[in-house]
C-alpha atoms as a PDB file:
ATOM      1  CA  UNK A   1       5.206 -35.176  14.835  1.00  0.00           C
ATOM      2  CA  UNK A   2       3.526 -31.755  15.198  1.00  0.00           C
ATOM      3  CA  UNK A   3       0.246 -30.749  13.352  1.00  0.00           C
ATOM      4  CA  UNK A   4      -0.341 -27.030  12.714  1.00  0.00           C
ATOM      5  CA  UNK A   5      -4.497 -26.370  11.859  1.00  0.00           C
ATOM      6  CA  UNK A   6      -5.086 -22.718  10.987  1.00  0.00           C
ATOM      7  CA  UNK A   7      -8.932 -20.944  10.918  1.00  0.00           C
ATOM      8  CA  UNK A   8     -11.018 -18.039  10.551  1.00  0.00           C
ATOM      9  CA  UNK A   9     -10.288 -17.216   7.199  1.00  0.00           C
ATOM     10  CA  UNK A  10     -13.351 -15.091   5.715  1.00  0.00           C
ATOM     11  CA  UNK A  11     -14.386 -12.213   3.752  1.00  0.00           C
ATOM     12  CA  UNK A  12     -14.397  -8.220   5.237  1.00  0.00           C
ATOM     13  CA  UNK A  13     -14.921  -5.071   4.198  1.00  0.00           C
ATOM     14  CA  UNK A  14     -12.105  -2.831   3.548  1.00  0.00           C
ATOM     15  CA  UNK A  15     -11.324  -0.962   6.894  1.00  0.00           C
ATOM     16  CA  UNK A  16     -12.640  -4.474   8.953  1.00  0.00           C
ATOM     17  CA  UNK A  17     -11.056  -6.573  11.172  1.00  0.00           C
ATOM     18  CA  UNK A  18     -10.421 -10.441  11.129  1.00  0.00           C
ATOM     19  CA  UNK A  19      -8.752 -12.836  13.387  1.00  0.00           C
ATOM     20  CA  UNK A  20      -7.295 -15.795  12.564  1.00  0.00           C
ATOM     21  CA  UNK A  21      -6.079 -18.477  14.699  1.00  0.00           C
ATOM     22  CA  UNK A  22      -3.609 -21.456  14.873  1.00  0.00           C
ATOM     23  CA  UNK A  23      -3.625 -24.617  16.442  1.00  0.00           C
ATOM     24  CA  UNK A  24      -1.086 -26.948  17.081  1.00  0.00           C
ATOM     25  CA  UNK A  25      -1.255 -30.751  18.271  1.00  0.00           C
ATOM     26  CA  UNK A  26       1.074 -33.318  18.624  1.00  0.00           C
ATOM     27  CA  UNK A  27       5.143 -32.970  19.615  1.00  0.00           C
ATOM     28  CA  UNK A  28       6.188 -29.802  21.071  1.00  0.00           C
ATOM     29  CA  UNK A  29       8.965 -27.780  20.710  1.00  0.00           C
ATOM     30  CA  UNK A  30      11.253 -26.148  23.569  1.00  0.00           C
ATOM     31  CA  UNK A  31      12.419 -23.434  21.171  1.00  0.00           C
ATOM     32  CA  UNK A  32      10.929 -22.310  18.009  1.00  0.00           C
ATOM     33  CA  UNK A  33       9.367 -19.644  16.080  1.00  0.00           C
ATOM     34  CA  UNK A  34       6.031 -19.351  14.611  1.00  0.00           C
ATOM     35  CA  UNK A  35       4.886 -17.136  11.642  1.00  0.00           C
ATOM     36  CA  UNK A  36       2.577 -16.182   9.272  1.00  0.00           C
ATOM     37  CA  UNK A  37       2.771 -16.058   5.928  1.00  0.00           C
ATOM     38  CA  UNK A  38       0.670 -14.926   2.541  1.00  0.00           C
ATOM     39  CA  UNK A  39       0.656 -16.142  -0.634  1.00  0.00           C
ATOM     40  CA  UNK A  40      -1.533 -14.655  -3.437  1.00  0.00           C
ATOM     41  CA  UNK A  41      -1.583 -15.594  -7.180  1.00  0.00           C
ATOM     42  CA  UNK A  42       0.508 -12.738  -7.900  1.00  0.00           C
ATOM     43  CA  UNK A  43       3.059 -13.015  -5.102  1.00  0.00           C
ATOM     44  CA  UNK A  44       5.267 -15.154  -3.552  1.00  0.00           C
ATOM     45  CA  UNK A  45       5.001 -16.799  -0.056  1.00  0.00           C
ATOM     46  CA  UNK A  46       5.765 -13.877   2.237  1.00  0.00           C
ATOM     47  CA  UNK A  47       6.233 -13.666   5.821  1.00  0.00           C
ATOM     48  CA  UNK A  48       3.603 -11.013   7.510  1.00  0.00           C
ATOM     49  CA  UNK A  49       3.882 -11.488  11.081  1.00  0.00           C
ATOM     50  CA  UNK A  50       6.513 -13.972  13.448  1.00  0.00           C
ATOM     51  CA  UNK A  51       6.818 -14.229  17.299  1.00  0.00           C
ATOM     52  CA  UNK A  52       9.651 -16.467  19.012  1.00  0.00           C
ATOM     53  CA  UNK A  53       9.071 -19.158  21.964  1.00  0.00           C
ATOM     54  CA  UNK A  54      10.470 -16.148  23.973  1.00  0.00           C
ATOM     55  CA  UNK A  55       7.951 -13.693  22.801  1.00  0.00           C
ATOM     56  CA  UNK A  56       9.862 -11.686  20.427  1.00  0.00           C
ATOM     57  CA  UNK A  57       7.589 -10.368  18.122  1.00  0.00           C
ATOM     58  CA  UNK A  58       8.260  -8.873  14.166  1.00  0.00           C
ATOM     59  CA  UNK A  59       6.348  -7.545  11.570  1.00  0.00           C
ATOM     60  CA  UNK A  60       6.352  -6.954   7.579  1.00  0.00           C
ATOM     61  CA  UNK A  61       6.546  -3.475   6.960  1.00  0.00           C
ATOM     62  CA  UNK A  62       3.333  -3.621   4.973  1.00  0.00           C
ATOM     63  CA  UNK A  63       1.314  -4.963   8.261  1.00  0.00           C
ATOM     64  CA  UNK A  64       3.398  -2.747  10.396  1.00  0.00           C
ATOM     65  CA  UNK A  65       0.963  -0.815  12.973  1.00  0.00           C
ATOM     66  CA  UNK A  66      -2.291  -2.695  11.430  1.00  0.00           C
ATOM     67  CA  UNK A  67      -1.567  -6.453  12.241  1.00  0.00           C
ATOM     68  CA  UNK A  68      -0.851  -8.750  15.631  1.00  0.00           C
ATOM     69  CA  UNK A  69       0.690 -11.745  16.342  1.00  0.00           C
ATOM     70  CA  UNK A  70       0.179 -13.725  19.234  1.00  0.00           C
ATOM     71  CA  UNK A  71       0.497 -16.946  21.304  1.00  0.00           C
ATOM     72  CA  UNK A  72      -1.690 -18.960  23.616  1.00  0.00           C
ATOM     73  CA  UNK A  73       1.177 -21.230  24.887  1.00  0.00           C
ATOM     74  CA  UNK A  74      -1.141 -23.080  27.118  1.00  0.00           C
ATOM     75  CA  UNK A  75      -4.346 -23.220  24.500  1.00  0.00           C
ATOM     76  CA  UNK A  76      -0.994 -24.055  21.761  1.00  0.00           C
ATOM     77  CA  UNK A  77      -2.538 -21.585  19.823  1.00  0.00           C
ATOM     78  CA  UNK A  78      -1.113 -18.825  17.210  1.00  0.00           C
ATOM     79  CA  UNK A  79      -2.985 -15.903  16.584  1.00  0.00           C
ATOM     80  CA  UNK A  80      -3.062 -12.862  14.060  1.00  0.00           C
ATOM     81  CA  UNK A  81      -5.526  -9.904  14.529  1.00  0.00           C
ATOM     82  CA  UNK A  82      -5.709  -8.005  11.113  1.00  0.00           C
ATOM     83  CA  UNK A  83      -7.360  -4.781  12.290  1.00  0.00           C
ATOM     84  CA  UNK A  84      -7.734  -1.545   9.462  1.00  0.00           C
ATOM     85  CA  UNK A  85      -7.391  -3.986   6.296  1.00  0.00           C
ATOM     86  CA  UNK A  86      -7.203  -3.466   2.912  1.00  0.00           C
ATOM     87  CA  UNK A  87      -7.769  -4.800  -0.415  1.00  0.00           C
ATOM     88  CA  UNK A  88      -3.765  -5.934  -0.952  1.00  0.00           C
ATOM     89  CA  UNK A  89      -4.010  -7.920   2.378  1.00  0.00           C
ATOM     90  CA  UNK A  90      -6.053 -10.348   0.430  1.00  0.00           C
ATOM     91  CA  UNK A  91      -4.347 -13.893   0.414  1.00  0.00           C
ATOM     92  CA  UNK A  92      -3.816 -17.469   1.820  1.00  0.00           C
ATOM     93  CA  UNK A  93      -2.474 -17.331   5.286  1.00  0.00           C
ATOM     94  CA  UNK A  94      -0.456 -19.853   6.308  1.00  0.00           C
ATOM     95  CA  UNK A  95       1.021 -20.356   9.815  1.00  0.00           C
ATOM     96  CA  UNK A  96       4.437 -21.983  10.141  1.00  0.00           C
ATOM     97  CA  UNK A  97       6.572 -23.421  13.100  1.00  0.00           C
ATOM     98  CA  UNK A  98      10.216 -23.365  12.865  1.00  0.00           C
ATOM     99  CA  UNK A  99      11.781 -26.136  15.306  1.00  0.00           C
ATOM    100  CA  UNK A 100      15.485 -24.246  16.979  1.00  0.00           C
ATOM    101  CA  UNK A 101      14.291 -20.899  15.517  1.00  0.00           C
ATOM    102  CA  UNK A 102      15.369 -17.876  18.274  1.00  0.00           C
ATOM    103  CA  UNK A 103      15.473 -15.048  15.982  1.00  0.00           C
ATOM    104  CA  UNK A 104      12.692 -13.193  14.249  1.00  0.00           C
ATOM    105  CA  UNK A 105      13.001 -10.238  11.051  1.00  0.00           C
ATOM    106  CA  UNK A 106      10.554  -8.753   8.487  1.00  0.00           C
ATOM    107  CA  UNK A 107       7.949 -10.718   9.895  1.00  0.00           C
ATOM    108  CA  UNK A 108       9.562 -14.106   8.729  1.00  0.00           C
ATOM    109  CA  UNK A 109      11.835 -16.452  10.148  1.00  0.00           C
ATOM    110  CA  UNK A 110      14.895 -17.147   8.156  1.00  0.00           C
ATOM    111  CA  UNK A 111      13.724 -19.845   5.684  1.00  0.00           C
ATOM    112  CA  UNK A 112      15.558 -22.788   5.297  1.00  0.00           C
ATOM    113  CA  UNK A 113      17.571 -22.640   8.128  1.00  0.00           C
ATOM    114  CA  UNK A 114      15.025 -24.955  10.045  1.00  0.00           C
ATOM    115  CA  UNK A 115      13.036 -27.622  10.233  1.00  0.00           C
ATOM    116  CA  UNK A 116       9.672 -26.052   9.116  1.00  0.00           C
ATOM    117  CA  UNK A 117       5.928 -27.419   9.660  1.00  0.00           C
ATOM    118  CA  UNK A 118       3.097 -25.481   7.701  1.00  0.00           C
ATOM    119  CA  UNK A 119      -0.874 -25.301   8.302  1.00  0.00           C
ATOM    120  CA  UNK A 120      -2.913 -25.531   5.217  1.00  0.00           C
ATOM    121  CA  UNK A 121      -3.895 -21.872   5.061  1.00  0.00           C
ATOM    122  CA  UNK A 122      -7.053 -20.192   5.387  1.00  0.00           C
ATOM    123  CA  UNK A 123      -8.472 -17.554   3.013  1.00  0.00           C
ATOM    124  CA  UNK A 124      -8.719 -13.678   3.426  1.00  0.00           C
ATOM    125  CA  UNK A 125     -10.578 -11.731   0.766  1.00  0.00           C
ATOM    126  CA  UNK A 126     -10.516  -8.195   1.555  1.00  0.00           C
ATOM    127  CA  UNK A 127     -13.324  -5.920  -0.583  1.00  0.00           C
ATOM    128  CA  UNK A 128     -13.178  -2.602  -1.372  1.00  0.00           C
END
């Protein structure tokens, strides 16, 4: 059993940066994937940002150049850096793990295909 705690969820200026971070406790996994996603009222879950076990890294077109996903393997930790945000990049983030996952695309792994473990989410309100 594998836990998945995500933080540093917050509010920022238009233009601002935020980080937010992932931790995970518990089983591991020899190969996976790990994303995150972003849900808004509006919207759909969608996948924003994925990296594989190997390091393999991909990225939603609308994040593309602005956001970065990476992994402390020894800390077990999943990051994203959103750098130069804006107002539509408001959302719940969630951070997912994807147990057998090698391949990454769009900034998602390819959902249902896996076993899948999701973090709670943590808030990002982006202002103007």
């Amino acid at each position: 059993y594998m836990e998945l705690v995500g933080s540093g969820g917050g509010s920022v200026q238009t233009g601002g940066s935020l980080r937010l971070s992932c931790v995970a406790s518990g089983d591991t996994y020899s190969t996976y994937c790990l994303a995150w996603f972003r849900q808004t009222p509006t919207k759909t879950r969608e996948g924003v940002a994925a990296i594989t076990s190997g390091g393999t890294t991909s990225y939603a077109d609308s994040v593309k150049g602005r956001f970065t996903i990476s992994e402390d393997s020894a800390k077990r930790t999943l990051y994203l850096e959103l750098n130069n945000v804006k107002p539509e990049d408001t959302g719940h983030y969630y951070c997912a793990a994807a147990e057998g996952c090698t391949v990454v695309s769009g900034g998602t792994f390819q959902r249902g295909a896996y076993l899948e473990l999701w973090g709670p989410g943590t808030p990002v309100t982006v202002s103007p």
